[in-house]
ModelCIF file with pLDDT and N, C-alpha, C, O atoms, coordinates in Angstrom:
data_MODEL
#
_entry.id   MODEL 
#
_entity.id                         1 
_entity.type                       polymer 
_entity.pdbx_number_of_molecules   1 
#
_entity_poly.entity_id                      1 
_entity_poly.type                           'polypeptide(L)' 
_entity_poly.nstd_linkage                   no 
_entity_poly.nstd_monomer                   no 
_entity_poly.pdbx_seq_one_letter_code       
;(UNK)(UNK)(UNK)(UNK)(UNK)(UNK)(UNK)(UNK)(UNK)(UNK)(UNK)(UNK)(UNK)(UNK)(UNK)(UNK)
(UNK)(UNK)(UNK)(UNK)(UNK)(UNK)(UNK)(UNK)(UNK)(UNK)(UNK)(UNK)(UNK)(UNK)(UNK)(UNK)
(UNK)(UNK)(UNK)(UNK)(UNK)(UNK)(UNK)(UNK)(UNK)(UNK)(UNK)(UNK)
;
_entity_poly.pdbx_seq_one_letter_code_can   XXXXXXXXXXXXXXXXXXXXXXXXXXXXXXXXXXXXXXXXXXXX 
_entity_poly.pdbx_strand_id                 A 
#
loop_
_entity_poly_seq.entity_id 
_entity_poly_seq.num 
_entity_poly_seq.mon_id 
_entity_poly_seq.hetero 
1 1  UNK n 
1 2  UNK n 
1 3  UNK n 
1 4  UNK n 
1 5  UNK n 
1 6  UNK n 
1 7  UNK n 
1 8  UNK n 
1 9  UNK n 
1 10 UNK n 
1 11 UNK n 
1 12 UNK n 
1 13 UNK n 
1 14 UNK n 
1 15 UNK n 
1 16 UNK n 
1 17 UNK n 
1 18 UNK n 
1 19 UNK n 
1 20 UNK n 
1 21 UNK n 
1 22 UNK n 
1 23 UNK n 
1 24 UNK n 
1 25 UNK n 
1 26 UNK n 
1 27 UNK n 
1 28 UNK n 
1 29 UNK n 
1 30 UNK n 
1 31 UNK n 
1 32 UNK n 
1 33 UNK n 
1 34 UNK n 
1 35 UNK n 
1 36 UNK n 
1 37 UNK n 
1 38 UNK n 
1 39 UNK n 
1 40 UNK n 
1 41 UNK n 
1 42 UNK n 
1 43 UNK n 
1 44 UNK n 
#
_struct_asym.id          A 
_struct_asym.entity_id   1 
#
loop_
_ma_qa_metric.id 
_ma_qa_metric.mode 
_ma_qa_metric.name 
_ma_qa_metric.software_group_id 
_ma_qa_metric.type 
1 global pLDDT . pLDDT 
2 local  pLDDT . pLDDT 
#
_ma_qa_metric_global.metric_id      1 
_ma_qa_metric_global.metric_value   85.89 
_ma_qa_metric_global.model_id       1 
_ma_qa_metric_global.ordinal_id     1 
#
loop_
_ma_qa_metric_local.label_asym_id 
_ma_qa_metric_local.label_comp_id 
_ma_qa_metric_local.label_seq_id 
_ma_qa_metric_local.metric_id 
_ma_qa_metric_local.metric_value 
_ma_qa_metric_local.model_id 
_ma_qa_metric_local.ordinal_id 
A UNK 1  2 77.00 1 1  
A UNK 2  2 77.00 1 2  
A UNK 3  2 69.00 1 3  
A UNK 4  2 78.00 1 4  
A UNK 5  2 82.00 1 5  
A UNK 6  2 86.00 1 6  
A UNK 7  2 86.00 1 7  
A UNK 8  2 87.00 1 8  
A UNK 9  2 90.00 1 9  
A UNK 10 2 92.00 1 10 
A UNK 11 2 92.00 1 11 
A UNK 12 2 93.00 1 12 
A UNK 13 2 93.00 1 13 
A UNK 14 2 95.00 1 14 
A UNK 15 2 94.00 1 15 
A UNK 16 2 94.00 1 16 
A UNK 17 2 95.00 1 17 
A UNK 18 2 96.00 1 18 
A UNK 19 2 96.00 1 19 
A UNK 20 2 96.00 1 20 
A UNK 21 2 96.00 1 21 
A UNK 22 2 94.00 1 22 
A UNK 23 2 93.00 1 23 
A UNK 24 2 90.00 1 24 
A UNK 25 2 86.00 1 25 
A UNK 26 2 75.00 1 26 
A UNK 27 2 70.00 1 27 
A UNK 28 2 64.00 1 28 
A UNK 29 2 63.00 1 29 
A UNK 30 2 66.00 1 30 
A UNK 31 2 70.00 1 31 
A UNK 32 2 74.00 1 32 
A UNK 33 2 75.00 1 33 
A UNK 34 2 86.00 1 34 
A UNK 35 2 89.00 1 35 
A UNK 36 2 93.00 1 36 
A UNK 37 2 92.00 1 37 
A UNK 38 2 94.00 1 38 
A UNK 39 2 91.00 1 39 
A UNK 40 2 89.00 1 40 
A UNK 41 2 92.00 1 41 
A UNK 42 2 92.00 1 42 
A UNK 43 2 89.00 1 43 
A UNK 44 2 88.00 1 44 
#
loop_
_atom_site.group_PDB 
_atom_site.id 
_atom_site.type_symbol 
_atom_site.label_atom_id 
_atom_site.label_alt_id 
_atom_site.label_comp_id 
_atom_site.label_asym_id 
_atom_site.label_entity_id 
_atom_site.label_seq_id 
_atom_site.pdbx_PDB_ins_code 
_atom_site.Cartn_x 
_atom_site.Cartn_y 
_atom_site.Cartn_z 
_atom_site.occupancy 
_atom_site.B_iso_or_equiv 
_atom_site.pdbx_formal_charge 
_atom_site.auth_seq_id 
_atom_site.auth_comp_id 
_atom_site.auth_asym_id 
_atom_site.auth_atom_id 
_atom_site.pdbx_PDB_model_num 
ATOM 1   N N  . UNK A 1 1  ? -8.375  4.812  0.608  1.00 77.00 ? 1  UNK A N  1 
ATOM 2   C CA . UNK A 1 1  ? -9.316  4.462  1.669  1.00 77.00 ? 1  UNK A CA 1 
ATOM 3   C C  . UNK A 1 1  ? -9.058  3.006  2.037  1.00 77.00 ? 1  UNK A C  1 
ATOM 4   O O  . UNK A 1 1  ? -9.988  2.224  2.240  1.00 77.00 ? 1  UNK A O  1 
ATOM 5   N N  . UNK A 1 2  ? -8.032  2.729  2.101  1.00 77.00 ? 2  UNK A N  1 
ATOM 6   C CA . UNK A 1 2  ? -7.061  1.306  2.877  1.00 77.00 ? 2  UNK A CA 1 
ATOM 7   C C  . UNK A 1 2  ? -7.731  1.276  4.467  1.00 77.00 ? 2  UNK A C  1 
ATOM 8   O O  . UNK A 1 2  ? -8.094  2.266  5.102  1.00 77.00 ? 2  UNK A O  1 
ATOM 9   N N  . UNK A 1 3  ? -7.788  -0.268 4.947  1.00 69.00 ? 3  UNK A N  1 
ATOM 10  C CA . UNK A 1 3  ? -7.527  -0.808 6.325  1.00 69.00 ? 3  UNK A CA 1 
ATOM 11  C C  . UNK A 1 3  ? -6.425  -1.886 6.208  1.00 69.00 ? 3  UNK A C  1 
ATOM 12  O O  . UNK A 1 3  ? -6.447  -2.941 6.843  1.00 69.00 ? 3  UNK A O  1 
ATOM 13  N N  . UNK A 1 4  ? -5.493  -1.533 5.366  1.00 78.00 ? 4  UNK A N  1 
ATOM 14  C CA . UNK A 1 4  ? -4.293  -2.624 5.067  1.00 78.00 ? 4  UNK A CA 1 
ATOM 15  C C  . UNK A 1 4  ? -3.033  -1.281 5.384  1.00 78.00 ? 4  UNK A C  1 
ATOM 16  O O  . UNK A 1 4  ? -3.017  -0.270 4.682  1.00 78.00 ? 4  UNK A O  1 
ATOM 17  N N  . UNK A 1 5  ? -2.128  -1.484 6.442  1.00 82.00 ? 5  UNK A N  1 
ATOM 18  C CA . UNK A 1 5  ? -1.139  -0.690 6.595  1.00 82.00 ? 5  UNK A CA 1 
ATOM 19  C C  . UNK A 1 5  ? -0.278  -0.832 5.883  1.00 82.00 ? 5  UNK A C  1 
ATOM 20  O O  . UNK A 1 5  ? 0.388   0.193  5.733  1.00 82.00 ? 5  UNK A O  1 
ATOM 21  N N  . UNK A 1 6  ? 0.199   -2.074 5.079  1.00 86.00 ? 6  UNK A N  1 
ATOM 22  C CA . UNK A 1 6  ? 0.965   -2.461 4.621  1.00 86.00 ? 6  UNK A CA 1 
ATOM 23  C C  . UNK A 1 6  ? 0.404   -1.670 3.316  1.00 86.00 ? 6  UNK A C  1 
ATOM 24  O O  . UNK A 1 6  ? 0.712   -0.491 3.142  1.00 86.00 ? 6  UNK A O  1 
ATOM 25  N N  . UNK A 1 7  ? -0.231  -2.202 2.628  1.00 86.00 ? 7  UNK A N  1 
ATOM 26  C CA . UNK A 1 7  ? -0.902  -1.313 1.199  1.00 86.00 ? 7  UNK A CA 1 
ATOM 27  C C  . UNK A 1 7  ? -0.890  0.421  1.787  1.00 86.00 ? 7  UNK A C  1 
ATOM 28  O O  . UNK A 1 7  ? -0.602  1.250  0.924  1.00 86.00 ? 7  UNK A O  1 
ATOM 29  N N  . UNK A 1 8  ? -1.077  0.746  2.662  1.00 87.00 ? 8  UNK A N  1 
ATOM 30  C CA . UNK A 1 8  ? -1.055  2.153  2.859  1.00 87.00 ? 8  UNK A CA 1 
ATOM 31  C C  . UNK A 1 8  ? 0.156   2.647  2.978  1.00 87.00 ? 8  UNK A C  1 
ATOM 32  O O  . UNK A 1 8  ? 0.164   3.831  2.641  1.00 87.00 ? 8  UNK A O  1 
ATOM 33  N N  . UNK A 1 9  ? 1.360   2.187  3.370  1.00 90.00 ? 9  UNK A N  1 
ATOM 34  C CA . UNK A 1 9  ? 2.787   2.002  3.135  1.00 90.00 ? 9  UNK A CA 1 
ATOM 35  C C  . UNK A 1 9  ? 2.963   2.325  1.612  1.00 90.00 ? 9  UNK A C  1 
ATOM 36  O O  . UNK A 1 9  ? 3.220   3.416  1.102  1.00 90.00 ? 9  UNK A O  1 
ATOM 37  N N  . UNK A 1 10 ? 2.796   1.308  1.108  1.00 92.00 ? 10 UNK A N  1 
ATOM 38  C CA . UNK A 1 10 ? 3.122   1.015  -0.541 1.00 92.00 ? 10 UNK A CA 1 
ATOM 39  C C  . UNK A 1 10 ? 2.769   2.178  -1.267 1.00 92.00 ? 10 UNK A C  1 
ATOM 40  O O  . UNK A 1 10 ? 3.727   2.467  -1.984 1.00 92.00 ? 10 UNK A O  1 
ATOM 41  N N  . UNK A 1 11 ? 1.405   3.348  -1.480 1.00 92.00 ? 11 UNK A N  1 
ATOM 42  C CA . UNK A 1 11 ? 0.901   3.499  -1.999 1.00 92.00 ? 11 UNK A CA 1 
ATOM 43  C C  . UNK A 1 11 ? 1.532   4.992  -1.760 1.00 92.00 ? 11 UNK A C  1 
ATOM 44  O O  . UNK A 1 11 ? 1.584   5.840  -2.650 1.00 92.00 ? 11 UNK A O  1 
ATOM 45  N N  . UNK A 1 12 ? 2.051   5.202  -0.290 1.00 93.00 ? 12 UNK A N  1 
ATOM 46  C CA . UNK A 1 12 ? 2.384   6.441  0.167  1.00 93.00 ? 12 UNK A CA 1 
ATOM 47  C C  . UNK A 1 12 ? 3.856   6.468  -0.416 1.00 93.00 ? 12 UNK A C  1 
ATOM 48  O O  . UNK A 1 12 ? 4.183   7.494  -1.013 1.00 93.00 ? 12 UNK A O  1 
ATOM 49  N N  . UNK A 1 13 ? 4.882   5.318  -0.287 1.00 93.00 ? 13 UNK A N  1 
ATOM 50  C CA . UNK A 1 13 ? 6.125   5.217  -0.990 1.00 93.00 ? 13 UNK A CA 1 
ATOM 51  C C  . UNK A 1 13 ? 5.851   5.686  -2.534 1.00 93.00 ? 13 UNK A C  1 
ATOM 52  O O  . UNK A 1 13 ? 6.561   6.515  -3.104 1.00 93.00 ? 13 UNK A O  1 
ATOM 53  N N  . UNK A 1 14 ? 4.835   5.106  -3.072 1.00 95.00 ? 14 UNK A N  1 
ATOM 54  C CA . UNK A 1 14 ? 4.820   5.299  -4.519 1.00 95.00 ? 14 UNK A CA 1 
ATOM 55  C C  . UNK A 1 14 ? 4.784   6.743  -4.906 1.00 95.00 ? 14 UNK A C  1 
ATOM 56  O O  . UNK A 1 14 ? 5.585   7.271  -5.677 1.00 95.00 ? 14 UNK A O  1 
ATOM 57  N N  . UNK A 1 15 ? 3.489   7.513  -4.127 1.00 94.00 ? 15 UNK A N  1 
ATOM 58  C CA . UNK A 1 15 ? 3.363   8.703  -4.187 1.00 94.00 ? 15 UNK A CA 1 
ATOM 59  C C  . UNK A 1 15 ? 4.217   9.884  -3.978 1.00 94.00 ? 15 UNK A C  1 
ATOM 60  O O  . UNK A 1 15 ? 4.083   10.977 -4.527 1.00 94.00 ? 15 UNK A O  1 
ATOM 61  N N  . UNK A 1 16 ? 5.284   9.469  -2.952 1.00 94.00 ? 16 UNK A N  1 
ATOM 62  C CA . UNK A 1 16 ? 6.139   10.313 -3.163 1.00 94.00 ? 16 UNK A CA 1 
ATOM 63  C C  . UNK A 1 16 ? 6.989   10.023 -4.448 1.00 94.00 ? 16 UNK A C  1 
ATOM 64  O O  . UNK A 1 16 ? 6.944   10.823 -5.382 1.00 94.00 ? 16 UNK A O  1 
ATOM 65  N N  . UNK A 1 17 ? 7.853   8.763  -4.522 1.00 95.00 ? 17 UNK A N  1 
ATOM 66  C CA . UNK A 1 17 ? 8.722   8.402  -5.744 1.00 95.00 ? 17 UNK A CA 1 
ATOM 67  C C  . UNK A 1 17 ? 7.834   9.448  -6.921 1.00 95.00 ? 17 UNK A C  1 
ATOM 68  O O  . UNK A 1 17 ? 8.455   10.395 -7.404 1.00 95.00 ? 17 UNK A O  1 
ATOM 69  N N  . UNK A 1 18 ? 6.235   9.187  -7.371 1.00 96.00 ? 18 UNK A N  1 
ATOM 70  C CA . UNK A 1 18 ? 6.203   10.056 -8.496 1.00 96.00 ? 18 UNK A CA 1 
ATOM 71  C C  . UNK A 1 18 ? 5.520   11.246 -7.911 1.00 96.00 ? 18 UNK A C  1 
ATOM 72  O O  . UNK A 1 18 ? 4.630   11.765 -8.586 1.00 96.00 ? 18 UNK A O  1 
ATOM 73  N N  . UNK A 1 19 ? 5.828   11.763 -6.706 1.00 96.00 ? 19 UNK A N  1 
ATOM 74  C CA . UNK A 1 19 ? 5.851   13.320 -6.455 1.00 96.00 ? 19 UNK A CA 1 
ATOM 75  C C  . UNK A 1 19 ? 4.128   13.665 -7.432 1.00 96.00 ? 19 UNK A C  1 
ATOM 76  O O  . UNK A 1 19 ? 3.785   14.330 -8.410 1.00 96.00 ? 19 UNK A O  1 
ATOM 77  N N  . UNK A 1 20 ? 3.307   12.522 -6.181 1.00 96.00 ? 20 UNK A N  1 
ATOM 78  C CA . UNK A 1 20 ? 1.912   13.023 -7.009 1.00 96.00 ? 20 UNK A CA 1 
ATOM 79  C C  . UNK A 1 20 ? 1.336   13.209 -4.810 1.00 96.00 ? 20 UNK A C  1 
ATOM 80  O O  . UNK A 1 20 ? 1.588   12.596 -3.773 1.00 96.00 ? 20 UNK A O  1 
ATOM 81  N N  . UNK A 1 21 ? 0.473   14.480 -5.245 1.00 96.00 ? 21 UNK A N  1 
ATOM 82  C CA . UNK A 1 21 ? -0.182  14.943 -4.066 1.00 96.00 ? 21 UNK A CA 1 
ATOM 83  C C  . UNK A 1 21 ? -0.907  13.217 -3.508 1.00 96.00 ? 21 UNK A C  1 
ATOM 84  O O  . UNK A 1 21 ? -1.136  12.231 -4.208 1.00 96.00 ? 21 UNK A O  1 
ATOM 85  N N  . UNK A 1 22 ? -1.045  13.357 -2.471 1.00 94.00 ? 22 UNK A N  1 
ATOM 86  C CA . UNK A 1 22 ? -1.977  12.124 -1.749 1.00 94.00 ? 22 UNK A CA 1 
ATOM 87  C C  . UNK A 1 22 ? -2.978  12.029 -0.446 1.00 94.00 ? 22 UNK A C  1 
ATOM 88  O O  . UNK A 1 22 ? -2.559  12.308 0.677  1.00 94.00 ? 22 UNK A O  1 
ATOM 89  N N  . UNK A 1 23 ? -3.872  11.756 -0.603 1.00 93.00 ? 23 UNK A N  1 
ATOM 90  C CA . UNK A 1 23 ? -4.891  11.822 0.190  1.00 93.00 ? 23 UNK A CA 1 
ATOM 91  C C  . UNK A 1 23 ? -5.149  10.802 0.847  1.00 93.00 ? 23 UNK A C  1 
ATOM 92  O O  . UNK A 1 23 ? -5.948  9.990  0.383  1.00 93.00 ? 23 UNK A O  1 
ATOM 93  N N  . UNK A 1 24 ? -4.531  10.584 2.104  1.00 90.00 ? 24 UNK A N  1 
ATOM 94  C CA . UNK A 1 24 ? -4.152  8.730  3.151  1.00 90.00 ? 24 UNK A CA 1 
ATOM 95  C C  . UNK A 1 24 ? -5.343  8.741  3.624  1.00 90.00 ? 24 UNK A C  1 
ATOM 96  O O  . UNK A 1 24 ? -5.497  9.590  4.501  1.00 90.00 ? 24 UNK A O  1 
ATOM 97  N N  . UNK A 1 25 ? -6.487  7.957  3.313  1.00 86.00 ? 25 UNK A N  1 
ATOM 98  C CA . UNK A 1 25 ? -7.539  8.096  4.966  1.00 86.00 ? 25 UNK A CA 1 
ATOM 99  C C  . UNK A 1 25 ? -7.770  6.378  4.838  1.00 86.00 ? 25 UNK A C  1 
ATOM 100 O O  . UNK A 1 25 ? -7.565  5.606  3.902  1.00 86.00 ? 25 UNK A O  1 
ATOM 101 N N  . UNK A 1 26 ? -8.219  6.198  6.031  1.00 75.00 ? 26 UNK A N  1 
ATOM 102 C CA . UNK A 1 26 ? -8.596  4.425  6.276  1.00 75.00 ? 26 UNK A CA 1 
ATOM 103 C C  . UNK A 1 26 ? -8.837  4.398  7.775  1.00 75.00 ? 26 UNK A C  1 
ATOM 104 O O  . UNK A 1 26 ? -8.774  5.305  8.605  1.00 75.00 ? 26 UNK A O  1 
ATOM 105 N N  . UNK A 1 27 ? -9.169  2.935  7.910  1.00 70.00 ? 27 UNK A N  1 
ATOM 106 C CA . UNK A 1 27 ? -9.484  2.448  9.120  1.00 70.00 ? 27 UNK A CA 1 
ATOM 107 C C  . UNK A 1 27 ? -8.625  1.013  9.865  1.00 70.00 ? 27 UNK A C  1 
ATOM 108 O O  . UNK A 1 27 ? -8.208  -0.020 9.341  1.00 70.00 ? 27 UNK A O  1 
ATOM 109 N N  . UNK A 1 28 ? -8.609  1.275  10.641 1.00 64.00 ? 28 UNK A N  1 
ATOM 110 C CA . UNK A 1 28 ? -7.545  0.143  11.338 1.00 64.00 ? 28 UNK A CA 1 
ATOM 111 C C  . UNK A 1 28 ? -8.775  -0.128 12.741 1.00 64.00 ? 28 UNK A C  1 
ATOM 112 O O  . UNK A 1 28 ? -9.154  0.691  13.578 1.00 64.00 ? 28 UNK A O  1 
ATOM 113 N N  . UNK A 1 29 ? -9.025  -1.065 12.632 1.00 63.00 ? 29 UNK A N  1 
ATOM 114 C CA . UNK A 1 29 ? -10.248 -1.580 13.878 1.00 63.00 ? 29 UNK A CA 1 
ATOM 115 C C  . UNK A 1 29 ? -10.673 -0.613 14.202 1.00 63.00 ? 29 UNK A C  1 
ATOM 116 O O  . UNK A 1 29 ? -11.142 0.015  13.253 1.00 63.00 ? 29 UNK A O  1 
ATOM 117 N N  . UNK A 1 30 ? -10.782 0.015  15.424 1.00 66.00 ? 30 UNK A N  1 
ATOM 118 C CA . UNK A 1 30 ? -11.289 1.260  16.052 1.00 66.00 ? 30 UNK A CA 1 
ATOM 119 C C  . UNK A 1 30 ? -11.034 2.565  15.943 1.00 66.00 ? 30 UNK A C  1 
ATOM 120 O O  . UNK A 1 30 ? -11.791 3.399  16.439 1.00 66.00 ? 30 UNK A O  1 
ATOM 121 N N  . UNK A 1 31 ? -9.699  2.956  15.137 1.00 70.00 ? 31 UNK A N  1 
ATOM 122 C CA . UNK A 1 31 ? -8.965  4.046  14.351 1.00 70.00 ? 31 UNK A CA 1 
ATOM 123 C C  . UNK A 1 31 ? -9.376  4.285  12.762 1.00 70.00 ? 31 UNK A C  1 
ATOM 124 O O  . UNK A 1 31 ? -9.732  3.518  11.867 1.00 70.00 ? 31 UNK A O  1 
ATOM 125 N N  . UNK A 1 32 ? -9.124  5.935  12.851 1.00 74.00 ? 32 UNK A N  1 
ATOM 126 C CA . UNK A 1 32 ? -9.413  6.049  11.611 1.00 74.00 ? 32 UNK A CA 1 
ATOM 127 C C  . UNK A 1 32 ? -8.042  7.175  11.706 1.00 74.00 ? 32 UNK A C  1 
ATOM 128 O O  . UNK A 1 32 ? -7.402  7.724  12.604 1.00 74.00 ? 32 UNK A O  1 
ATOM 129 N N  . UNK A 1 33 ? -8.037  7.130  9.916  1.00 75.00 ? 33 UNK A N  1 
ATOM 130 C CA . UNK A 1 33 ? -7.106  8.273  10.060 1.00 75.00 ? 33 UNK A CA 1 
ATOM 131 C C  . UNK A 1 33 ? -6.864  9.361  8.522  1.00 75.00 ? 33 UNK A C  1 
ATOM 132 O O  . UNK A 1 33 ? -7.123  8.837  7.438  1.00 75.00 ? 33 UNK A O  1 
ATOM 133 N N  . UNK A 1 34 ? -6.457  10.577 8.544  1.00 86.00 ? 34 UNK A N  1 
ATOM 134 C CA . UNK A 1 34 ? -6.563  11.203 7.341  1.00 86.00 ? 34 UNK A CA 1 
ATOM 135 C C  . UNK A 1 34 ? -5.795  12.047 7.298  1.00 86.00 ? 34 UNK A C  1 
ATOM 136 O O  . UNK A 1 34 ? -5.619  12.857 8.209  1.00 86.00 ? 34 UNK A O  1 
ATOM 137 N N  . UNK A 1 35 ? -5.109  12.022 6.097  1.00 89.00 ? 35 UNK A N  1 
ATOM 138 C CA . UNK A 1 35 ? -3.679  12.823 6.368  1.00 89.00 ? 35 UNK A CA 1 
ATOM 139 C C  . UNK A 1 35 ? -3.709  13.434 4.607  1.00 89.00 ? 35 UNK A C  1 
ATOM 140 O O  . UNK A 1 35 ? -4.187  12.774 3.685  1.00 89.00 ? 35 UNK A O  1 
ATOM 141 N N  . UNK A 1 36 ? -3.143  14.685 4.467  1.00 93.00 ? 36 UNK A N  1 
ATOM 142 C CA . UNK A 1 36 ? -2.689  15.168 3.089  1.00 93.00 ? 36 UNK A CA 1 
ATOM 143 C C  . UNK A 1 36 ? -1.235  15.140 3.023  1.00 93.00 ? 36 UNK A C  1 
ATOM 144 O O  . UNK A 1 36 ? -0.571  15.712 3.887  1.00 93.00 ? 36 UNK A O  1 
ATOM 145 N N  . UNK A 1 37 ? -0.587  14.388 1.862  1.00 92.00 ? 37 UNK A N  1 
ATOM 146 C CA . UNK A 1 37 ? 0.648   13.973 1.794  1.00 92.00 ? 37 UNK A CA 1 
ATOM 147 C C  . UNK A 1 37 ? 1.069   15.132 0.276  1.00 92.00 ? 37 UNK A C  1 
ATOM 148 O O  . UNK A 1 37 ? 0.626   14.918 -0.852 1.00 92.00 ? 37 UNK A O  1 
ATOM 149 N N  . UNK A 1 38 ? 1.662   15.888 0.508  1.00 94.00 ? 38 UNK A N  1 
ATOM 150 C CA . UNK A 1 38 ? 2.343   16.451 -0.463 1.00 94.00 ? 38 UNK A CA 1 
ATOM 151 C C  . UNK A 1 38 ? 3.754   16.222 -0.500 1.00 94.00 ? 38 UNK A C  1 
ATOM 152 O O  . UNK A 1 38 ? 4.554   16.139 0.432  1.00 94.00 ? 38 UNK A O  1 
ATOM 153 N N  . UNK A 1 39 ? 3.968   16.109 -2.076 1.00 91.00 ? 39 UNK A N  1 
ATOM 154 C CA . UNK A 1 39 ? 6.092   14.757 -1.430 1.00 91.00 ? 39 UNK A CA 1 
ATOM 155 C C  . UNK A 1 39 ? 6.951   16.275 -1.067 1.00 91.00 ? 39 UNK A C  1 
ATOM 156 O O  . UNK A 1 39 ? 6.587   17.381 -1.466 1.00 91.00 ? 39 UNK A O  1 
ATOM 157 N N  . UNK A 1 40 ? 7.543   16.139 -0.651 1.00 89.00 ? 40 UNK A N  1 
ATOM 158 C CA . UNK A 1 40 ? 8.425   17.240 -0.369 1.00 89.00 ? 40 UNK A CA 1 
ATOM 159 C C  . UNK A 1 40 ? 8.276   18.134 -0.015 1.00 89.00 ? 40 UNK A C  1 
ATOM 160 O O  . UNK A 1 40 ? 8.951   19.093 -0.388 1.00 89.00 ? 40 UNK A O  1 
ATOM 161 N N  . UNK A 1 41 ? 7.237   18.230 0.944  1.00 92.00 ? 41 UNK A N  1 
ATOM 162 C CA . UNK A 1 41 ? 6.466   19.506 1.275  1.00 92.00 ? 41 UNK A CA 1 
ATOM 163 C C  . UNK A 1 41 ? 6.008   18.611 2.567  1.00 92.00 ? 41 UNK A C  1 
ATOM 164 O O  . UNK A 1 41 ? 6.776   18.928 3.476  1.00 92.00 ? 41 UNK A O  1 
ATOM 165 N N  . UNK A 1 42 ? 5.176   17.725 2.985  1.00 92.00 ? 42 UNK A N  1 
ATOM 166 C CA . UNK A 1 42 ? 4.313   17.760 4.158  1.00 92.00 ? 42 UNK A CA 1 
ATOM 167 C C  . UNK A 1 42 ? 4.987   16.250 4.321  1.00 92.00 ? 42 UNK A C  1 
ATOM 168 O O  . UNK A 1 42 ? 5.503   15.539 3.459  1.00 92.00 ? 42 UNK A O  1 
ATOM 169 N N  . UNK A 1 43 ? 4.798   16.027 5.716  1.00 89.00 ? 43 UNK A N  1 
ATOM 170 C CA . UNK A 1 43 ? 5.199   14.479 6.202  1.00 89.00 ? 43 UNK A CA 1 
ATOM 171 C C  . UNK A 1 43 ? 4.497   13.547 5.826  1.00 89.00 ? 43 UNK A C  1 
ATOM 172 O O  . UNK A 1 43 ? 3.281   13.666 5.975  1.00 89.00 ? 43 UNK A O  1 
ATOM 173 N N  . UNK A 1 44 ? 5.233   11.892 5.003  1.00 88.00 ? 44 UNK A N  1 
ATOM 174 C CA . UNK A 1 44 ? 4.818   11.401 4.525  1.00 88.00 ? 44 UNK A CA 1 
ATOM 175 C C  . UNK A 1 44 ? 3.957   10.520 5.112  1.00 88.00 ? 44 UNK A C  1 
ATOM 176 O O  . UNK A 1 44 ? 3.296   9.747  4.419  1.00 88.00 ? 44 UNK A O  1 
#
């Protein structure tokens, strides 16, 4: 639950490297956003 893109970067790289499921959501000023990241399976 990041409003840092850069940390939301990092965290999504990591998650794939250890191929652990991930759940992206946050806010960027007036945007929000929520995504299910499975590594090798769904877009990161």
């Amino acid at each position: 639950t990041l409003d840092n893109i850069d940390a939301r970067n990092y965290m999504d790289r990591h998650c794939v490297y250890y191929r652990k499921p991930f759940l992206e959501s946050g806010t960027l000023s007036t945007m929000g956003n929520i995504q299910v990241v499975v590594p090798f399976l769904t877009e990161s």
